[in-house]
Protein backbone atom coordinates (compact mmCIF):
# COMPACT_ATOMS: atom_id res chain seq x y z
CA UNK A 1 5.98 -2.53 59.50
CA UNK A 2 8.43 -0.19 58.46
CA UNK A 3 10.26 -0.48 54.83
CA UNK A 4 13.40 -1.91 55.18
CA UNK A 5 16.83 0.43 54.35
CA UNK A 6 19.69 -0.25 52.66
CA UNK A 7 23.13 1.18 52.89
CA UNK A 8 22.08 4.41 51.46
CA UNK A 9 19.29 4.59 53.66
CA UNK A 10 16.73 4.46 50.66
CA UNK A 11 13.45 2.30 50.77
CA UNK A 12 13.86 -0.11 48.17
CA UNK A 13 11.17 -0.27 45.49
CA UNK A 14 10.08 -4.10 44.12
CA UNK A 15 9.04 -2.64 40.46
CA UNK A 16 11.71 -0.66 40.46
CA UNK A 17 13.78 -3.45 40.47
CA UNK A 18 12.48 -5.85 38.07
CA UNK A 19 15.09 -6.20 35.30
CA UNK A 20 13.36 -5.19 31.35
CA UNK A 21 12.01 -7.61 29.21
CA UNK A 22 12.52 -7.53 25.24
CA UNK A 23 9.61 -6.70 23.45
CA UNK A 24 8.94 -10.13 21.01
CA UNK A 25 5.64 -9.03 19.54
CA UNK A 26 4.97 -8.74 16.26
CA UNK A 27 3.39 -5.91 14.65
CA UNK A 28 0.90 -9.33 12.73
CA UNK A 29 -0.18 -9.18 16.65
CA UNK A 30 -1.46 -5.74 16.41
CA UNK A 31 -3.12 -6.26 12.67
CA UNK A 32 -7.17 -7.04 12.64
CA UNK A 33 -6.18 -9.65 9.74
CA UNK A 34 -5.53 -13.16 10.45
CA UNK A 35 -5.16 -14.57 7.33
CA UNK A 36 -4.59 -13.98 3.50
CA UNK A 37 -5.79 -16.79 0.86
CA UNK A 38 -7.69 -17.89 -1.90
CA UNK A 39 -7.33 -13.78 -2.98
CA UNK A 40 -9.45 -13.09 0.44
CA UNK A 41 -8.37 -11.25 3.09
CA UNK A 42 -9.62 -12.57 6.51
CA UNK A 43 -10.12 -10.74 9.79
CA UNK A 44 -10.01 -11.57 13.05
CA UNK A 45 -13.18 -10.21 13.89
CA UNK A 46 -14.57 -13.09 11.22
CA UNK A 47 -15.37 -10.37 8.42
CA UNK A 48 -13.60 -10.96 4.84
CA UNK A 49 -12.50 -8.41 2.35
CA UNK A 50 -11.80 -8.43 -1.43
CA UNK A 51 -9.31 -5.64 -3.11
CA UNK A 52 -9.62 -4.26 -6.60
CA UNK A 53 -7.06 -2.35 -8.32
CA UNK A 54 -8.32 0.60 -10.68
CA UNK A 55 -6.12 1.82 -13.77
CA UNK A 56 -6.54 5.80 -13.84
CA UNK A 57 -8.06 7.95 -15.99
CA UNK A 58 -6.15 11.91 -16.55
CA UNK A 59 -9.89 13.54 -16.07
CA UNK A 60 -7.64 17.33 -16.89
CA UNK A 61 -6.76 15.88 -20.48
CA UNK A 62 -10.50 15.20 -21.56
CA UNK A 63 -12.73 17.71 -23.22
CA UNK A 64 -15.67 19.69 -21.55
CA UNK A 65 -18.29 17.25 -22.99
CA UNK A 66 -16.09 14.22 -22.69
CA UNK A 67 -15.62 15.56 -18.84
CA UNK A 68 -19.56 15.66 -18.17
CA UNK A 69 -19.69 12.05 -19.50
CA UNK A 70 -17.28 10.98 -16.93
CA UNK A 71 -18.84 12.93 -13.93
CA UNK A 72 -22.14 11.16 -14.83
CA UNK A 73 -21.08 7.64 -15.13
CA UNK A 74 -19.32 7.82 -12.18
CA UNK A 75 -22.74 9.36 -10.21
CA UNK A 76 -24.42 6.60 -11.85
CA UNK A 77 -22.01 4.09 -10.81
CA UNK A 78 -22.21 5.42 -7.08
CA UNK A 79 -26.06 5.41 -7.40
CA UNK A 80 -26.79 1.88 -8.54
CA UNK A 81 -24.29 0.07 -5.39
CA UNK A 82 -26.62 -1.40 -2.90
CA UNK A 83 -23.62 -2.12 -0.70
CA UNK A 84 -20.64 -0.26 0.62
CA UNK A 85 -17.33 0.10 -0.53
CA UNK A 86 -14.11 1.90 0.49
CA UNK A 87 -11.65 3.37 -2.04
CA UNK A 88 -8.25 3.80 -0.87
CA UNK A 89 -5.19 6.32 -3.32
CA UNK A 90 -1.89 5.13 -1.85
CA UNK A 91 1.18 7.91 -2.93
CA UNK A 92 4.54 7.11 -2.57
CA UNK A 93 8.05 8.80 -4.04
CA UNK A 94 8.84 7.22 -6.99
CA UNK A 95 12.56 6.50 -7.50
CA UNK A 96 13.31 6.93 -11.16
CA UNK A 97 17.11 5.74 -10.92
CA UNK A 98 16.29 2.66 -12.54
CA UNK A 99 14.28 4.57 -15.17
CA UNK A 100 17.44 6.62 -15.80
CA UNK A 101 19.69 4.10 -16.11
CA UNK A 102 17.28 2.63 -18.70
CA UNK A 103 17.45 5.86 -20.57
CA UNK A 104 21.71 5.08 -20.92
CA UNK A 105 21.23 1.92 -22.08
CA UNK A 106 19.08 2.77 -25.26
CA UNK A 107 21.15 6.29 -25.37
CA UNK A 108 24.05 3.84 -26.33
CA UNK A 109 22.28 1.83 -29.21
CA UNK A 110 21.64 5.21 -30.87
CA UNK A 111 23.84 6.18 -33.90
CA UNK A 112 22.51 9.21 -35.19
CA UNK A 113 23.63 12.28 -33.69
CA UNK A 114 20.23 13.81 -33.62
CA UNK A 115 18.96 11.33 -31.63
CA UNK A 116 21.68 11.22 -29.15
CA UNK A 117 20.94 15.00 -28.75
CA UNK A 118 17.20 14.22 -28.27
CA UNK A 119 17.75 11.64 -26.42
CA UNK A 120 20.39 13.79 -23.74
CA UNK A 121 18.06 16.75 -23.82
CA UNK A 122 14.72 13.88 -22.41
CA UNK A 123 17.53 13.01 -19.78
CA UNK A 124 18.12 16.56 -18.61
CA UNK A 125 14.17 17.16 -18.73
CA UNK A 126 13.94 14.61 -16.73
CA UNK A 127 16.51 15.18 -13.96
CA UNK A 128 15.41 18.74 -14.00
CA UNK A 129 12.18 17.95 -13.44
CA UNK A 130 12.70 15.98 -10.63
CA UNK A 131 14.93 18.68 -9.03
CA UNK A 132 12.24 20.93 -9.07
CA UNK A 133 9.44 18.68 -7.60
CA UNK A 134 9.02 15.18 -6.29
CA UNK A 135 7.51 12.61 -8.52
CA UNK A 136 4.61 10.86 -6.88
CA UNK A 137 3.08 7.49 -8.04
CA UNK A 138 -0.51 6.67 -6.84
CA UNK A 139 -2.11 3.26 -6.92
CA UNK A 140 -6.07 3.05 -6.65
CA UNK A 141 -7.93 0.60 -4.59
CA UNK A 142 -11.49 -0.13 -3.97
CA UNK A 143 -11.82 -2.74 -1.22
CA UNK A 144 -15.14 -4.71 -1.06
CA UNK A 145 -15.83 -5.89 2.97
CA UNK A 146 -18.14 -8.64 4.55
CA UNK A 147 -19.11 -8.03 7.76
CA UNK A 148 -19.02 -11.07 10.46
CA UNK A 149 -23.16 -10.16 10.35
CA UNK A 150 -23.03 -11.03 6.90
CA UNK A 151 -21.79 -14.64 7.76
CA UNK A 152 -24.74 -15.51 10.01
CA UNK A 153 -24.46 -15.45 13.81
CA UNK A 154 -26.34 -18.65 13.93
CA UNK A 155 -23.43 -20.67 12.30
CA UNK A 156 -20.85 -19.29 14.65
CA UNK A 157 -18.27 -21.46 15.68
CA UNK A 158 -14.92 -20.84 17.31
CA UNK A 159 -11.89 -21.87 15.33
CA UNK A 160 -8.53 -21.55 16.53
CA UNK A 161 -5.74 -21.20 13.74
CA UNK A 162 -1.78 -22.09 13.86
CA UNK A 163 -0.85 -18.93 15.10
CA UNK A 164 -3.39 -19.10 18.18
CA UNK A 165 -5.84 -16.31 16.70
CA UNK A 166 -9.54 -17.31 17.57
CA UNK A 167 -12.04 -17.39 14.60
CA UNK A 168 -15.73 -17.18 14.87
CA UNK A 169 -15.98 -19.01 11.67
CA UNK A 170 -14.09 -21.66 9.90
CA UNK A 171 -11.84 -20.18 6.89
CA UNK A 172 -13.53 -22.70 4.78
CA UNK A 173 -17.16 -21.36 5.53
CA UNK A 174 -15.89 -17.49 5.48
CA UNK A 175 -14.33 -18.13 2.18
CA UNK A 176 -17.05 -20.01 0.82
CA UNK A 177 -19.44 -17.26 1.71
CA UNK A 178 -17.00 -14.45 0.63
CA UNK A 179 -17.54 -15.45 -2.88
CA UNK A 180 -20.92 -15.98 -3.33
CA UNK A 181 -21.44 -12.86 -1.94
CA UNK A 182 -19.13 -10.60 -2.80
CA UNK A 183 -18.20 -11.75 -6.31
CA UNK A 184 -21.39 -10.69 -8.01
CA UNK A 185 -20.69 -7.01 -6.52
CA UNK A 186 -17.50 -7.22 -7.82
CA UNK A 187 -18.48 -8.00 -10.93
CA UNK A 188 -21.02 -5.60 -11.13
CA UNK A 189 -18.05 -2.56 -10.23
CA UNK A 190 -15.89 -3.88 -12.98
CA UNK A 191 -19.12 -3.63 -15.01
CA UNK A 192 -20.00 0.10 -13.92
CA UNK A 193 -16.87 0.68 -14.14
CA UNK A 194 -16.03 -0.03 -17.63
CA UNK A 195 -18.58 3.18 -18.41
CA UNK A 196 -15.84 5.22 -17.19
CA UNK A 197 -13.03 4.07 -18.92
CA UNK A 198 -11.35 2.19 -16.24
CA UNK A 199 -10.88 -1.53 -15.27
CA UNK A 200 -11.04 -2.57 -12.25
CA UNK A 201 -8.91 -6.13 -11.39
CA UNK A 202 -8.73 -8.15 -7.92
CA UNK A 203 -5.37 -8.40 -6.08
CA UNK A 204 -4.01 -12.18 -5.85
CA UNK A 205 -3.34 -13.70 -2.63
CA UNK A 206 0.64 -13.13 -3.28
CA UNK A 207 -0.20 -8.85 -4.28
CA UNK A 208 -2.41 -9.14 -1.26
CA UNK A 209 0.61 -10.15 1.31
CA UNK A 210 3.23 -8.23 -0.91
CA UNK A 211 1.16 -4.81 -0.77
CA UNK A 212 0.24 -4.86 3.03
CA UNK A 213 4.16 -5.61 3.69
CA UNK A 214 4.94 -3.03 1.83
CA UNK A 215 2.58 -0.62 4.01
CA UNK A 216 3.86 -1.43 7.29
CA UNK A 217 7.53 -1.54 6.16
CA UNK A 218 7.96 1.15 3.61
CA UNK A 219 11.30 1.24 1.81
CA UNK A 220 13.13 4.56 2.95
CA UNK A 221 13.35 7.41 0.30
CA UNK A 222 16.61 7.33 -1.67
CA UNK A 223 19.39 10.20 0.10
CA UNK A 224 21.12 12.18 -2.43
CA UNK A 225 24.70 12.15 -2.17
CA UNK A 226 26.05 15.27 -1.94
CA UNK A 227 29.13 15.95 -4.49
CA UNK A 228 32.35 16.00 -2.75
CA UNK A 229 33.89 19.27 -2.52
CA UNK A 230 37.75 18.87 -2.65
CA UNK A 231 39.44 21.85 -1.47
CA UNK A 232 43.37 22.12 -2.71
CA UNK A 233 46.20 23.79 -0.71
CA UNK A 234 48.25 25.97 -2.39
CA UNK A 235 51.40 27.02 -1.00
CA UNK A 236 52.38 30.79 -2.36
CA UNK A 237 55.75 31.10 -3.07
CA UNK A 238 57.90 33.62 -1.63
């Protein structure tokens, strides 16, 4: 059969047609996790995951010896893990506007003019500093992962949650199992780590949730303003 013509004399295309739909999925749909409690973070795949945060350590300010001690805890540290871990330095922009204003508010508590003068001369350092480069922060994470082999293939069981995301395992069992296994290689990083002058400490279920949101929706960098430039007419007289 021949395709049918319309006024214009143009076959008509069905898909062509078809009027769009809005796009309702979530970006949660697109995330391997499926849940975030008890200070676990669970996947859909079944595996579980604990995150540490690490204070840092300024390796540049340390002496030659004091350097050498470092270097060789941490190889020590790497050598004695029977299990694998991923470490993870997040950088953003800092925005120090909040730090500034800070600055004003003690500025006016000062009496002495010396220390008004010091304490204008810090807030040009400052500002001038951050003209001349962008001031990162970094945040250090080591993130401790069970694998759904881990769990036990035996014991699999399918477990649909609220949000219609199949499970192998129940979140009881995966939880249950998360800490017996992973908290005494936890313990033994904060351990190791305490050789090299850090301290490790494990994210809460509410830093969990508040740190991944923050990852896929990052706050957009603060726009200078640009000063205004007036420009004044002047009429010559003649």
């Amino acid at each position: 059969m021949k395709p049918k013509l319309n006024s214009l004399n143009i076959p008509k295309i069905p898909y062509l047609s078809v009027p769009d739909k809005p796009i309702v999925s979530t970006s949660q749909n697109h995330l391997p996790i499926a849940d975030v409690t008890n200070d676990v973070v669970l996947y859909k795949d079944g595996g579980a995951a604990l995150v540490m945060e690490s204070t840092s350590l300024n390796f540049g300010l340390l002496s030659e010896k004091e350097q050498g001690a470092v270097i060789a805890a941490y190889a020590a540290m790497i050598n004695s893990l029977s299990f694998s871990i991923q470490i993870l330095v997040r950088t953003q922009r800092k925005d120090i506007s909040s730090y500034i204003s800070y600055i004003d508010e003690q500025a006016k508590k000062l009496t002495h003019p010396l220390l008004q003068k010091l304490m204008a001369e810090y807030k040009g350092f400052i500002l001038d500093s951050v003209k001349k480069k962008n001031v990162l922060g970094k945040r250090f994470f080591v993130i401790l992962y069970l694998s759904p082999l881990e769990l036990g293939v035996g014991k699999s069981l399918a477990v649909v949650t609220k949000r219609g995301v199949t499970l192998p395992f129940s979140k009881s069992y995966v939880i249950k199992k998360t800490k017996i296994t992973l908290y005494p290689r936890r313990d033994h990083l904060i351990r190791q780590a305490g050789r090299l002058g850090i301290k490790f400490r494990q994210l809460t279920t509410n830093e969990l949730i508040d740190l991944f949101y923050t990852v896929y929706n990052p706050e957009h960098p603060a726009v200078k303003k640009e000063p205004e430039v007036i420009l004044e007419r002047r009429e010559s007289s003649g």
